[in-house]
PDB file of N, CA and C in Angstrom:
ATOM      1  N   UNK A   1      -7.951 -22.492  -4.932  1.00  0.00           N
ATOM      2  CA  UNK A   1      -8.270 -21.939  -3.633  1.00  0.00           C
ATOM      3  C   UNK A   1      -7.361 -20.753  -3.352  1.00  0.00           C
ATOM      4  N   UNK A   2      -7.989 -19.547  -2.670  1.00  0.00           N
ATOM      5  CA  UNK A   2      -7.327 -18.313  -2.469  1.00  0.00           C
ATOM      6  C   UNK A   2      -6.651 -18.734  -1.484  1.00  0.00           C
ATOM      7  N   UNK A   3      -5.928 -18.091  -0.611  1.00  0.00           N
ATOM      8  CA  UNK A   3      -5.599 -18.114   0.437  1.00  0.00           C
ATOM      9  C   UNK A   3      -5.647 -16.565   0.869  1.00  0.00           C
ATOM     10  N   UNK A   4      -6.025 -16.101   1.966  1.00  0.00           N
ATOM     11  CA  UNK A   4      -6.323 -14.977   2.167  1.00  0.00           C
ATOM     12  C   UNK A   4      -4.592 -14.419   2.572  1.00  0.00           C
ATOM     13  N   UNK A   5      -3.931 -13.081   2.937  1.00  0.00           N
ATOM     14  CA  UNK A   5      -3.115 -12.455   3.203  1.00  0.00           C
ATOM     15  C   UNK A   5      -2.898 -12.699   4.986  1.00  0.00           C
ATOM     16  N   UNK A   6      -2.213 -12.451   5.699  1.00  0.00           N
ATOM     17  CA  UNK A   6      -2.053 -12.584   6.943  1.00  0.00           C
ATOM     18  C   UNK A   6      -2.744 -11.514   7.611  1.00  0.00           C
ATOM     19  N   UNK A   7      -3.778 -11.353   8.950  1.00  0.00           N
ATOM     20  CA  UNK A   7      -4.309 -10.350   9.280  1.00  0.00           C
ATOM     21  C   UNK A   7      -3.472  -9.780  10.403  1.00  0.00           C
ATOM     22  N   UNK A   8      -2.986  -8.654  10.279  1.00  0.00           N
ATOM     23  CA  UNK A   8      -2.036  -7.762  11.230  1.00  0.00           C
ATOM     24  C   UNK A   8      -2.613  -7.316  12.076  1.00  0.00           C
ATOM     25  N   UNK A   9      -2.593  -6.815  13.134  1.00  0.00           N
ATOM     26  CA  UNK A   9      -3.039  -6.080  14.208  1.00  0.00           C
ATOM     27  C   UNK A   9      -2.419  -4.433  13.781  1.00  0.00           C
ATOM     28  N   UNK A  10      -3.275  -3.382  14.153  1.00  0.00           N
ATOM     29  CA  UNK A  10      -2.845  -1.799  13.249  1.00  0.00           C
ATOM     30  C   UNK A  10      -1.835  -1.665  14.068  1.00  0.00           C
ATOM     31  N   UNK A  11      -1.119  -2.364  14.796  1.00  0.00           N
ATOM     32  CA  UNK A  11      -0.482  -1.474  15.643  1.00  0.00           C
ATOM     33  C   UNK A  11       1.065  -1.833  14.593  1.00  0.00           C
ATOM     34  N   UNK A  12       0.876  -3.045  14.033  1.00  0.00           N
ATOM     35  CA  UNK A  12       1.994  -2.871  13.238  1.00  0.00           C
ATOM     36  C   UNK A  12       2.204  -2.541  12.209  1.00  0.00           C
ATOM     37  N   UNK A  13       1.190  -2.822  11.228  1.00  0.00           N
ATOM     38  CA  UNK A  13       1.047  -2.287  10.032  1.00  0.00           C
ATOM     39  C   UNK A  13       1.253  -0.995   9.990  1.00  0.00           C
ATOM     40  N   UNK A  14       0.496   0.454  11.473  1.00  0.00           N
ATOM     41  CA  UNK A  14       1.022   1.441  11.245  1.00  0.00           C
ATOM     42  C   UNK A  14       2.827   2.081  11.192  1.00  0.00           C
ATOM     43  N   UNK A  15       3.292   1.121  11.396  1.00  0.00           N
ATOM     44  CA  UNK A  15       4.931   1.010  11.298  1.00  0.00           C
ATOM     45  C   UNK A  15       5.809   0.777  10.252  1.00  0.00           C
ATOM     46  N   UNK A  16       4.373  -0.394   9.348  1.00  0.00           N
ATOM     47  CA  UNK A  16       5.207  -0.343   8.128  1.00  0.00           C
ATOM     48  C   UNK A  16       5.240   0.301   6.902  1.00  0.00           C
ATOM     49  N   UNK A  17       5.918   0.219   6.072  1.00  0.00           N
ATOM     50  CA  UNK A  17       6.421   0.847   5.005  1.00  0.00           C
ATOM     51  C   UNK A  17       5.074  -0.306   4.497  1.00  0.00           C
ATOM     52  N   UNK A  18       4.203   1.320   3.263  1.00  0.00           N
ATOM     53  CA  UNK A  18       3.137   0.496   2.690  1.00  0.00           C
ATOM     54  C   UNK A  18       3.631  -0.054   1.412  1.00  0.00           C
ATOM     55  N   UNK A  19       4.804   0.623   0.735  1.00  0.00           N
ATOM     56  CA  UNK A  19       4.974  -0.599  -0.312  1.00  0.00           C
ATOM     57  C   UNK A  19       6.374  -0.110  -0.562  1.00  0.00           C
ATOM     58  N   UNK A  20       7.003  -1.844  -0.757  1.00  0.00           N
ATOM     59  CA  UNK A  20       8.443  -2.199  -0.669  1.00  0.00           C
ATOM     60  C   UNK A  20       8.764  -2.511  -2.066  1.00  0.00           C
ATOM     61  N   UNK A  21       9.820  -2.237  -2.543  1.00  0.00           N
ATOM     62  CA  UNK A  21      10.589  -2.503  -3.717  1.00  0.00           C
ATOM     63  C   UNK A  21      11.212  -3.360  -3.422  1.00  0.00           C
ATOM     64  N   UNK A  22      10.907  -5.344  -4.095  1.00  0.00           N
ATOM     65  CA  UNK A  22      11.735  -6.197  -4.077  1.00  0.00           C
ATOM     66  C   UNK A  22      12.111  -6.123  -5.449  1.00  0.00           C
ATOM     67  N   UNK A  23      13.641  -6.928  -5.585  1.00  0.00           N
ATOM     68  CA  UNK A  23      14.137  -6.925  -6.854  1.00  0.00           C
ATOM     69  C   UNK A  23      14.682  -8.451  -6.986  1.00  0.00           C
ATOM     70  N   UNK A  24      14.851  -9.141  -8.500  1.00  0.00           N
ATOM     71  CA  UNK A  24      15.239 -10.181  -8.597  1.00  0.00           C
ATOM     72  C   UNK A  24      16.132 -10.736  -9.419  1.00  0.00           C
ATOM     73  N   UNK A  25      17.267 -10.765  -9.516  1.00  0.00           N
ATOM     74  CA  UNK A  25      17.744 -11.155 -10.317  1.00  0.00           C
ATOM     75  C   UNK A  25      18.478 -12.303 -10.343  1.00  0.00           C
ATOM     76  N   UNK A  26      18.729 -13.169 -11.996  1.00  0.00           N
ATOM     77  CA  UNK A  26      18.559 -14.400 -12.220  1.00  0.00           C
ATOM     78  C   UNK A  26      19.995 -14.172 -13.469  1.00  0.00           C
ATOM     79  N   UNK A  27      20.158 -15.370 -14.023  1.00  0.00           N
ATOM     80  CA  UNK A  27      21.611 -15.454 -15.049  1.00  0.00           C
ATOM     81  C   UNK A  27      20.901 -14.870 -16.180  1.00  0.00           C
ATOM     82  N   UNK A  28      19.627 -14.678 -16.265  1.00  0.00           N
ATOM     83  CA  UNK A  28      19.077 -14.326 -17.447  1.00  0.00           C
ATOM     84  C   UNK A  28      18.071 -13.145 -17.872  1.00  0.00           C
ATOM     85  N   UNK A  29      17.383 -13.329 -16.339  1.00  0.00           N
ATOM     86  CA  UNK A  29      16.262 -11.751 -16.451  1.00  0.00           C
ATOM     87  C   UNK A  29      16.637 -10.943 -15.282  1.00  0.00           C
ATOM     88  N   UNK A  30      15.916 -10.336 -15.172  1.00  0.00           N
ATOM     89  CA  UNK A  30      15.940  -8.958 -14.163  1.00  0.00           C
ATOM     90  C   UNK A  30      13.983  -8.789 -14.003  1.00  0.00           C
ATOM     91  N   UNK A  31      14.078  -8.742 -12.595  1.00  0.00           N
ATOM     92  CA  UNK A  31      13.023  -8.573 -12.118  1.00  0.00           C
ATOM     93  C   UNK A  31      12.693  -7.725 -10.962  1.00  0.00           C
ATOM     94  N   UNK A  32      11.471  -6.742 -11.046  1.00  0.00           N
ATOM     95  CA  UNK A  32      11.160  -5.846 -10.051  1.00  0.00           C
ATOM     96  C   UNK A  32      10.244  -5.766  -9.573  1.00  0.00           C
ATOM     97  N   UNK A  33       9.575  -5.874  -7.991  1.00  0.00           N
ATOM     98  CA  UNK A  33       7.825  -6.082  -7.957  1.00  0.00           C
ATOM     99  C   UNK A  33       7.693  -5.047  -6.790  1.00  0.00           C
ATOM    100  N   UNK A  34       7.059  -4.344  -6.433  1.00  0.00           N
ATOM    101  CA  UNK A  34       6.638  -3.162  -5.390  1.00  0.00           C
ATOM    102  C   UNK A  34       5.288  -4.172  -4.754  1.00  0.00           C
ATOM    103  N   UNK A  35       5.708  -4.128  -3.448  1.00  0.00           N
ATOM    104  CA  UNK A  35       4.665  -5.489  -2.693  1.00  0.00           C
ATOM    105  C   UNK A  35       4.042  -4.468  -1.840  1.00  0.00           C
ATOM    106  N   UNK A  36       2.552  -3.890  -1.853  1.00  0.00           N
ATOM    107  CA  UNK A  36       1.550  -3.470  -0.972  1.00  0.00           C
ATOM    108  C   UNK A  36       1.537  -4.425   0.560  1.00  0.00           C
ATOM    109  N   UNK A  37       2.504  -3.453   1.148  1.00  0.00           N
ATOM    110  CA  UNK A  37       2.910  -4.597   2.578  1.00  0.00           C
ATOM    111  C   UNK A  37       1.558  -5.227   3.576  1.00  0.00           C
ATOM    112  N   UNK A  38       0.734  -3.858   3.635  1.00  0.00           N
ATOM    113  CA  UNK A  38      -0.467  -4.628   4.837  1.00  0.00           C
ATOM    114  C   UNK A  38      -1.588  -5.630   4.302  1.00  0.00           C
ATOM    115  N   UNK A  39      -1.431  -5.205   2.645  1.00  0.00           N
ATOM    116  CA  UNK A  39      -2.435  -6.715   2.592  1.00  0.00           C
ATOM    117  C   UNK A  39      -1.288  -7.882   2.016  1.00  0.00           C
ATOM    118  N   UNK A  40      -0.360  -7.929   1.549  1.00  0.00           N
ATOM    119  CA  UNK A  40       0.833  -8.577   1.042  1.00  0.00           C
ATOM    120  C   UNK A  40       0.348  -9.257  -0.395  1.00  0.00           C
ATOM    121  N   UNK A  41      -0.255  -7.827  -1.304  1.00  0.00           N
ATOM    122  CA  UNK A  41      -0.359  -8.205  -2.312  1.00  0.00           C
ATOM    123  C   UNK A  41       0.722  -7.049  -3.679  1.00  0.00           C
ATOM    124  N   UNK A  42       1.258  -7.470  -4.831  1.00  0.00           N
ATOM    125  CA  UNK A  42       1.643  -7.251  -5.429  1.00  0.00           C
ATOM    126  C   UNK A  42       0.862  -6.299  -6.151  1.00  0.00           C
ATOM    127  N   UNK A  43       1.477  -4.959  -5.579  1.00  0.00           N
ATOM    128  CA  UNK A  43       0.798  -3.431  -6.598  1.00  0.00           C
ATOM    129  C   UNK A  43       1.278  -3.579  -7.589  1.00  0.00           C
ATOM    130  N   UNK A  44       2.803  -3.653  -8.560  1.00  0.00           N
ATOM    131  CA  UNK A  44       2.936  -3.801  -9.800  1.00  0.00           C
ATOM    132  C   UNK A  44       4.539  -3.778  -9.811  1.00  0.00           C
ATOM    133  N   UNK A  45       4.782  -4.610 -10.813  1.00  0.00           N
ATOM    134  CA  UNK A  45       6.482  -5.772 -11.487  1.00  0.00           C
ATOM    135  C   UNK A  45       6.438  -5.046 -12.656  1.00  0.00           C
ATOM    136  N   UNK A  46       7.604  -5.188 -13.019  1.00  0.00           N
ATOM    137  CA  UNK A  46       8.424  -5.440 -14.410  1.00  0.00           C
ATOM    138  C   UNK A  46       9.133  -6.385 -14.309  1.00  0.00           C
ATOM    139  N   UNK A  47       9.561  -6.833 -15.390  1.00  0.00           N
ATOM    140  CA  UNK A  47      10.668  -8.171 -15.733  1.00  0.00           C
ATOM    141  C   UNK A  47      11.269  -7.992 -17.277  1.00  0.00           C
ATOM    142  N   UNK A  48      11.961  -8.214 -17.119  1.00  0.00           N
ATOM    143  CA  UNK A  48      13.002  -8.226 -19.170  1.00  0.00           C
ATOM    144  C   UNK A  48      12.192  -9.899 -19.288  1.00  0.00           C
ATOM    145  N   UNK A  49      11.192 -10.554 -18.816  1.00  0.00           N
ATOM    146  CA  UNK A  49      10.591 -11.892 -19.815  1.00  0.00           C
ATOM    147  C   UNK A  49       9.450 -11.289 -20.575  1.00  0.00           C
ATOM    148  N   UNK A  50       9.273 -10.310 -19.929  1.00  0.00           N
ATOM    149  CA  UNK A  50       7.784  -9.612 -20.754  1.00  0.00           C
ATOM    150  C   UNK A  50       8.173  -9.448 -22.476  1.00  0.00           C
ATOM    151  N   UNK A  51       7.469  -9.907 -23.237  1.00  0.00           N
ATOM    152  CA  UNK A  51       7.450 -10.175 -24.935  1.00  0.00           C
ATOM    153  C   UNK A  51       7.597  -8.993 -25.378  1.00  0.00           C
ATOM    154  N   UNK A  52       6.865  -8.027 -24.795  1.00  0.00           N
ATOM    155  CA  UNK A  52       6.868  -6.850 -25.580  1.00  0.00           C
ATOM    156  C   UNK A  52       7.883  -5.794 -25.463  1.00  0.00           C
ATOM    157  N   UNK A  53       8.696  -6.282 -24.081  1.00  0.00           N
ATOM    158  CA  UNK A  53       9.969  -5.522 -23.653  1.00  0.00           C
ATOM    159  C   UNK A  53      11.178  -6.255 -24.388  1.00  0.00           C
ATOM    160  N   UNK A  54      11.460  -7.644 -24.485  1.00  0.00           N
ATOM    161  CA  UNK A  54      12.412  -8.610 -24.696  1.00  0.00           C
ATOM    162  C   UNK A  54      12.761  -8.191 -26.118  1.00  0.00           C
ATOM    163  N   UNK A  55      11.665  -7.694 -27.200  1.00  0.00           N
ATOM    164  CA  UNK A  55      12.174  -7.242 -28.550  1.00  0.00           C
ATOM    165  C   UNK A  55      13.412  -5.786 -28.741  1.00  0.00           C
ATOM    166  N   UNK A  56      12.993  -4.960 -27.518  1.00  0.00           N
ATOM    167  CA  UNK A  56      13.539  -3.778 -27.624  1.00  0.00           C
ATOM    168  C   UNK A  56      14.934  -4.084 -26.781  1.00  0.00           C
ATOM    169  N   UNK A  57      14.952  -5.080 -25.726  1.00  0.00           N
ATOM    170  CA  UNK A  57      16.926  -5.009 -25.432  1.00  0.00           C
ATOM    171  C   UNK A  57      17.504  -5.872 -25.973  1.00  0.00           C
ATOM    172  N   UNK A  58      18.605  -5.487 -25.847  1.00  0.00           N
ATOM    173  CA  UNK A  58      19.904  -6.448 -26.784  1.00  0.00           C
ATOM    174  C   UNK A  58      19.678  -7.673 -25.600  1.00  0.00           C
ATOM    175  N   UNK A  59      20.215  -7.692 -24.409  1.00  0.00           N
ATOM    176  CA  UNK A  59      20.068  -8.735 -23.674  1.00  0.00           C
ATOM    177  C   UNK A  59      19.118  -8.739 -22.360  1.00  0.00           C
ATOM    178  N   UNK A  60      19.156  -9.487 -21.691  1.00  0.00           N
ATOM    179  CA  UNK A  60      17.621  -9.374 -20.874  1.00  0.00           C
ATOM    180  C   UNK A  60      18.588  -9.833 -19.524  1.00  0.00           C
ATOM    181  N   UNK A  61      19.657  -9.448 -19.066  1.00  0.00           N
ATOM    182  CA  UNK A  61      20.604  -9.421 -17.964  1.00  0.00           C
ATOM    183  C   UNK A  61      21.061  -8.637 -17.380  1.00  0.00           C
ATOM    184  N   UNK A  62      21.584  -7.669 -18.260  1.00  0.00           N
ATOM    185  CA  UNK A  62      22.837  -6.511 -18.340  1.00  0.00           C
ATOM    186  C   UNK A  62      22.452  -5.165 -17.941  1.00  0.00           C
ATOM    187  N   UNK A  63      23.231  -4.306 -16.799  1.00  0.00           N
ATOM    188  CA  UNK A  63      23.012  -3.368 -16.696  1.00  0.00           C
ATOM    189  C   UNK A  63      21.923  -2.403 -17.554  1.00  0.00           C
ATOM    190  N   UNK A  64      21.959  -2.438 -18.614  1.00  0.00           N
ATOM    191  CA  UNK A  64      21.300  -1.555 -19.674  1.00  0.00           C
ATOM    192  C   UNK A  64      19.562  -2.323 -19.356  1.00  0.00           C
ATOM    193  N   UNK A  65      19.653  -3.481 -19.129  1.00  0.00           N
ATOM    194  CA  UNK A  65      18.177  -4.072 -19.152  1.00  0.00           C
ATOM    195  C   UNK A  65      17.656  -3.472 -17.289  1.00  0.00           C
ATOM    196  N   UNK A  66      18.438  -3.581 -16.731  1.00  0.00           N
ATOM    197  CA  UNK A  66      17.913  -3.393 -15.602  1.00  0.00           C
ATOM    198  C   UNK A  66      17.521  -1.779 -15.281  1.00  0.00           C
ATOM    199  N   UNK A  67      18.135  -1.006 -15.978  1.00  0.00           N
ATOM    200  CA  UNK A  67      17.664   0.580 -15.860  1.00  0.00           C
ATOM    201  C   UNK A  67      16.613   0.536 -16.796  1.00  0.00           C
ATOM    202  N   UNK A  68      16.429  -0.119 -17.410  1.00  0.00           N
ATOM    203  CA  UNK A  68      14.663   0.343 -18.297  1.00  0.00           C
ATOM    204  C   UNK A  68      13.785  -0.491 -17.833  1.00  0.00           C
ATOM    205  N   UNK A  69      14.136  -1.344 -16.663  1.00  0.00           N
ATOM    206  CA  UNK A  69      12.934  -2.088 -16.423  1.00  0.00           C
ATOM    207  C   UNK A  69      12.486  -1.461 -14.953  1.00  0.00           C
ATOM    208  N   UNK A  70      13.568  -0.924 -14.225  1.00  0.00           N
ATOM    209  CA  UNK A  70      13.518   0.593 -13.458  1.00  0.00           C
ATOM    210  C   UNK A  70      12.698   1.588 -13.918  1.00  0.00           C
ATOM    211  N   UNK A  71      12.925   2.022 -15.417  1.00  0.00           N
ATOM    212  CA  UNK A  71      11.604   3.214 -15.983  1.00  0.00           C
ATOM    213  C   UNK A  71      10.551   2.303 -16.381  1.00  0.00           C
ATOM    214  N   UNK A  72      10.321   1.433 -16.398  1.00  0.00           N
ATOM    215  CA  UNK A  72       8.903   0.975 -16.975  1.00  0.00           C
ATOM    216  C   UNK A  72       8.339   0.777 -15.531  1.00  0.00           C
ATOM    217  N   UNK A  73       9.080   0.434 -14.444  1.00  0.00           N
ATOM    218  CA  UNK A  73       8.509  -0.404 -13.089  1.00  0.00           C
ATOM    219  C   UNK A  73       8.079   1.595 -12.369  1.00  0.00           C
ATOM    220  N   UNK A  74       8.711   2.399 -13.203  1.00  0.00           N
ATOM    221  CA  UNK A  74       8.603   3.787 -12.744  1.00  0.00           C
ATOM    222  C   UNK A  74       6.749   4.134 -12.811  1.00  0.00           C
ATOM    223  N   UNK A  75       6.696   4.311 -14.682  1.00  0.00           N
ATOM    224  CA  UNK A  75       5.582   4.554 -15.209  1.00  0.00           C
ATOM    225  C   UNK A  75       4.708   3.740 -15.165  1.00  0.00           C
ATOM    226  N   UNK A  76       4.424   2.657 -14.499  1.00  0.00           N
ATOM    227  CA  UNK A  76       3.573   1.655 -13.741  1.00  0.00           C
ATOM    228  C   UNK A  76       3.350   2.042 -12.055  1.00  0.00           C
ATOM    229  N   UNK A  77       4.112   2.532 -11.566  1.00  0.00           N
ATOM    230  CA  UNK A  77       3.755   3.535 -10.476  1.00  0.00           C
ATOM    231  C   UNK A  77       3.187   4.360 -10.810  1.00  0.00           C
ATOM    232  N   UNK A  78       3.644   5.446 -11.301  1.00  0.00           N
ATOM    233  CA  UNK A  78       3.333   6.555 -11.487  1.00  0.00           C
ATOM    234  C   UNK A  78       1.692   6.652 -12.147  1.00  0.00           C
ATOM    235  N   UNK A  79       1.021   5.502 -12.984  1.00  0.00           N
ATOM    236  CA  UNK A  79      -0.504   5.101 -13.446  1.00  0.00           C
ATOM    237  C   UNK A  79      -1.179   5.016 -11.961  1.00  0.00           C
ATOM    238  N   UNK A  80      -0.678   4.344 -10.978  1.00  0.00           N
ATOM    239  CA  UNK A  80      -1.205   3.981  -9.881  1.00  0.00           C
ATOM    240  C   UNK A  80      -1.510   4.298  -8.640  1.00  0.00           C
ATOM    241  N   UNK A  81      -0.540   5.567  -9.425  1.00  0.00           N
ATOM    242  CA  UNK A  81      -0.639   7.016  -7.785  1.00  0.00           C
ATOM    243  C   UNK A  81       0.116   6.480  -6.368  1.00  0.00           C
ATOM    244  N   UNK A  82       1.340   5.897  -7.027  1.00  0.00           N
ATOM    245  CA  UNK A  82       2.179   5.420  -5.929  1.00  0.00           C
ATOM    246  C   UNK A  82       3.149   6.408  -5.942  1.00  0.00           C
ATOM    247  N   UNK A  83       3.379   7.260  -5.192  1.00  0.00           N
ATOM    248  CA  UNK A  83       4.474   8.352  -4.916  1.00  0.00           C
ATOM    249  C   UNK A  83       6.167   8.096  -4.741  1.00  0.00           C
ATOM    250  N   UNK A  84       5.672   6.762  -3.769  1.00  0.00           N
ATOM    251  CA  UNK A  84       7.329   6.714  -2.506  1.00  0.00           C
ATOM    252  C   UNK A  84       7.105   5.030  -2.604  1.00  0.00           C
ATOM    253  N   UNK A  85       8.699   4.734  -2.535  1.00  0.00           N
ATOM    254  CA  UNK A  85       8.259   3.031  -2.244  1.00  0.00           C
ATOM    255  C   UNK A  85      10.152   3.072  -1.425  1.00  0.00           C
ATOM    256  N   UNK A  86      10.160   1.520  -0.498  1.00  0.00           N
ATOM    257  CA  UNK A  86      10.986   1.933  -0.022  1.00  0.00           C
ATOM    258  C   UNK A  86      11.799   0.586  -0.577  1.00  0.00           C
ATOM    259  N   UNK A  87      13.091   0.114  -0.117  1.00  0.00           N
ATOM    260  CA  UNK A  87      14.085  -0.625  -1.060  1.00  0.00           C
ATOM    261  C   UNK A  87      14.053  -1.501   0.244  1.00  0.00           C
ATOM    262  N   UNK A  88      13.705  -2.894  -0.490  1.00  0.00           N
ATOM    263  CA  UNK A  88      14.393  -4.116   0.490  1.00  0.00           C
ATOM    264  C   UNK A  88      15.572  -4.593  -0.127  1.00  0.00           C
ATOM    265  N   UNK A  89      16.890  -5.206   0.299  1.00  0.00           N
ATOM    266  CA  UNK A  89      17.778  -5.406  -0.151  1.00  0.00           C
ATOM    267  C   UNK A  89      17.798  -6.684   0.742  1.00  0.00           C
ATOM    268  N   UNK A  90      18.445  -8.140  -0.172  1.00  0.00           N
ATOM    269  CA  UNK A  90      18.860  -9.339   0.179  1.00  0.00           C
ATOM    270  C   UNK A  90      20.202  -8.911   0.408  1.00  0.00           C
ATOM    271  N   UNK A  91      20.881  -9.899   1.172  1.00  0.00           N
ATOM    272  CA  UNK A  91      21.654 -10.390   2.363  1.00  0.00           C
ATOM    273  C   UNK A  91      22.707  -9.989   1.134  1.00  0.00           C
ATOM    274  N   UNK A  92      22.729 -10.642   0.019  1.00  0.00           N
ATOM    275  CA  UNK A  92      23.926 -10.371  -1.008  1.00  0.00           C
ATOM    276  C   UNK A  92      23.815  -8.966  -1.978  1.00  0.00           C
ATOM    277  N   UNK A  93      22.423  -8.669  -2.031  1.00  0.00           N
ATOM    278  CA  UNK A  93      22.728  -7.375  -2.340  1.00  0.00           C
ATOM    279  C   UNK A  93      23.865  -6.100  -1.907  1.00  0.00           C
ATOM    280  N   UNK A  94      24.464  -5.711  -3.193  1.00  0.00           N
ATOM    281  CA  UNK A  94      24.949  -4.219  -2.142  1.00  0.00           C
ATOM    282  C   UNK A  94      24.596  -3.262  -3.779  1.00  0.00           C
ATOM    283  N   UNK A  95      24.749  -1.908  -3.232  1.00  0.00           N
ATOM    284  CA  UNK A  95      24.026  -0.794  -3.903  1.00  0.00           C
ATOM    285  C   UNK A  95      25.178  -0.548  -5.258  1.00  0.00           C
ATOM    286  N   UNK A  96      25.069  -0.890  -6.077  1.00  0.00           N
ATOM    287  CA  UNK A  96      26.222  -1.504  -7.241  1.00  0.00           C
ATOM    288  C   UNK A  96      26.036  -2.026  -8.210  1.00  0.00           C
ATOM    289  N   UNK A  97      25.941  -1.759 -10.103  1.00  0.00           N
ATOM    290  CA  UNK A  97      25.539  -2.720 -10.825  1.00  0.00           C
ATOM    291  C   UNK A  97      24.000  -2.815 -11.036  1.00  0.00           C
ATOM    292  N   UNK A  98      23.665  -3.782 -11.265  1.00  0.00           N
ATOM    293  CA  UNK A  98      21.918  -3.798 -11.503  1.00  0.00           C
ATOM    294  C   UNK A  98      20.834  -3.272 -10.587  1.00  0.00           C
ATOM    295  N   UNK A  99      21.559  -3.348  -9.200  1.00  0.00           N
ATOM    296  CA  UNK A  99      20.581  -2.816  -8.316  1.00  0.00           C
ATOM    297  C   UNK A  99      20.641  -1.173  -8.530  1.00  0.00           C
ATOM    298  N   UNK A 100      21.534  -1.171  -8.689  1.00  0.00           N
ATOM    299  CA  UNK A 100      21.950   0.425  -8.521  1.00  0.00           C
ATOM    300  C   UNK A 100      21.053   1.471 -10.386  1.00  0.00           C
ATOM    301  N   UNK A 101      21.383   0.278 -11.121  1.00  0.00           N
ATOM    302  CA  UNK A 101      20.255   0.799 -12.400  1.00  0.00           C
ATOM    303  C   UNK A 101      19.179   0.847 -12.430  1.00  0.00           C
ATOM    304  N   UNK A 102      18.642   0.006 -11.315  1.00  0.00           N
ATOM    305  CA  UNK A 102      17.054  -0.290 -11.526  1.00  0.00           C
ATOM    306  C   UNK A 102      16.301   0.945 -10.053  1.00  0.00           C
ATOM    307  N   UNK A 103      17.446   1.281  -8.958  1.00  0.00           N
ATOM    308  CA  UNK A 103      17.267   1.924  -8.336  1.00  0.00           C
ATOM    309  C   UNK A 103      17.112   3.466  -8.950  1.00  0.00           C
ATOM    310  N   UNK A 104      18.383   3.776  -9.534  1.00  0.00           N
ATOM    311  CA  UNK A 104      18.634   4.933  -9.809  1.00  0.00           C
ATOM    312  C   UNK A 104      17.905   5.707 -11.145  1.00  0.00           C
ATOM    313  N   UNK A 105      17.215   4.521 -12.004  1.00  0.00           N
ATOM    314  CA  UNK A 105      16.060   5.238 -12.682  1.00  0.00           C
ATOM    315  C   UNK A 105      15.069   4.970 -12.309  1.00  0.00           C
ATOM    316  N   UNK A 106      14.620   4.375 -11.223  1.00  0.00           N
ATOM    317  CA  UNK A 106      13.122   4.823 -10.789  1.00  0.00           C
ATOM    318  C   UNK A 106      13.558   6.338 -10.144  1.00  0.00           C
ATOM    319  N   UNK A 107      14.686   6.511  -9.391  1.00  0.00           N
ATOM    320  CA  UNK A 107      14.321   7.732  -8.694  1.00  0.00           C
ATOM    321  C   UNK A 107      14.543   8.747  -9.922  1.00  0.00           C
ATOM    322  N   UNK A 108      15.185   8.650 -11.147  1.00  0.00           N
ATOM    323  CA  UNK A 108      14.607   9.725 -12.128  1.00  0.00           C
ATOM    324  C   UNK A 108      13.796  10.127 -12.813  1.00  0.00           C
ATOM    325  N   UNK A 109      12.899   9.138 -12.801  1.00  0.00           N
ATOM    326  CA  UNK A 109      11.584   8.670 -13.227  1.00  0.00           C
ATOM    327  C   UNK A 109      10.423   9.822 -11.942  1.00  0.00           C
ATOM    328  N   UNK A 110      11.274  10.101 -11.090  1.00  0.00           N
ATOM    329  CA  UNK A 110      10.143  10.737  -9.936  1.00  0.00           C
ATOM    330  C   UNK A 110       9.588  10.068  -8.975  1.00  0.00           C
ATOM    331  N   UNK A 111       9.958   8.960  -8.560  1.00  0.00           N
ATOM    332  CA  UNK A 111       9.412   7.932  -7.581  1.00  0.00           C
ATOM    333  C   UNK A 111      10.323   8.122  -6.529  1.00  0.00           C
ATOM    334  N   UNK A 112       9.870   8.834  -5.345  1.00  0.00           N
ATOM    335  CA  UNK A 112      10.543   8.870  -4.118  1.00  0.00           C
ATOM    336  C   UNK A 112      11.260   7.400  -3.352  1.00  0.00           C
ATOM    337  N   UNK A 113      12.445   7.696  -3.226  1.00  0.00           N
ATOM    338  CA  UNK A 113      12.859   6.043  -2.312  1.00  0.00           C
ATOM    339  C   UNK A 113      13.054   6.426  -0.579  1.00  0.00           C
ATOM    340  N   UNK A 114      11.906   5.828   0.122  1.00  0.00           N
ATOM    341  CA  UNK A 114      12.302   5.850   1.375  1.00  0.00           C
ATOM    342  C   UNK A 114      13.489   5.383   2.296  1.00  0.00           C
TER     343      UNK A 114
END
């Protein structure tokens, strides 16, 4: 069974940011998903579990994994004609380390951060 998305009234949706950069990280992967806010569906992720990425890094944790999963989460925008996405940050996040790799090559990649 689907469950449908929550229905907004425009008055807020015109307020929000149409798609947010969540990020995830775990003792083992690194994960990135850009969430299409007014229907609250997932435009497009990367993750270091993906098979075909996991052969090419040394580890699937480490700074180095989180900036290429930043350019792949880039050129998966960039197929989709997503321009700008804006950064949600958890309570323990700060701009430093993995966030800061996965941030700082999407924006070299050409993906505007609001």
């Amino acid at each position: 069974m689907v469950i449908p998305p929550p229905v907004r009234p425009p008055r807020i949706t015109n307020f929000l940011k149409p798609y947010v950069l969540k990020m995830h990280f775990t003792n083992k992967y690194v994960t990135a998903q850009v969430i299409h806010t007014p229907t609250a569906t997932v435009a497009s992720s990367a993750s270091s579990q993906e098979k075909a990425l996991r052969s090419t890094l040394e580890t699937t944790r480490d700074v180095a994994a989180a900036a290429k999963i930043g350019k792949l989460l880039a050129e998966r925008l960039s197929l989709k004609d997503i321009p700008a996405v804006s950064v949600h940050f958890k309570r323990e996040q700060r701009y430093h380390g993995k966030v800061k790799a996965v941030i700082d090559s999407l924006r070299d990649a050409g993906v505007k951060l609001l």
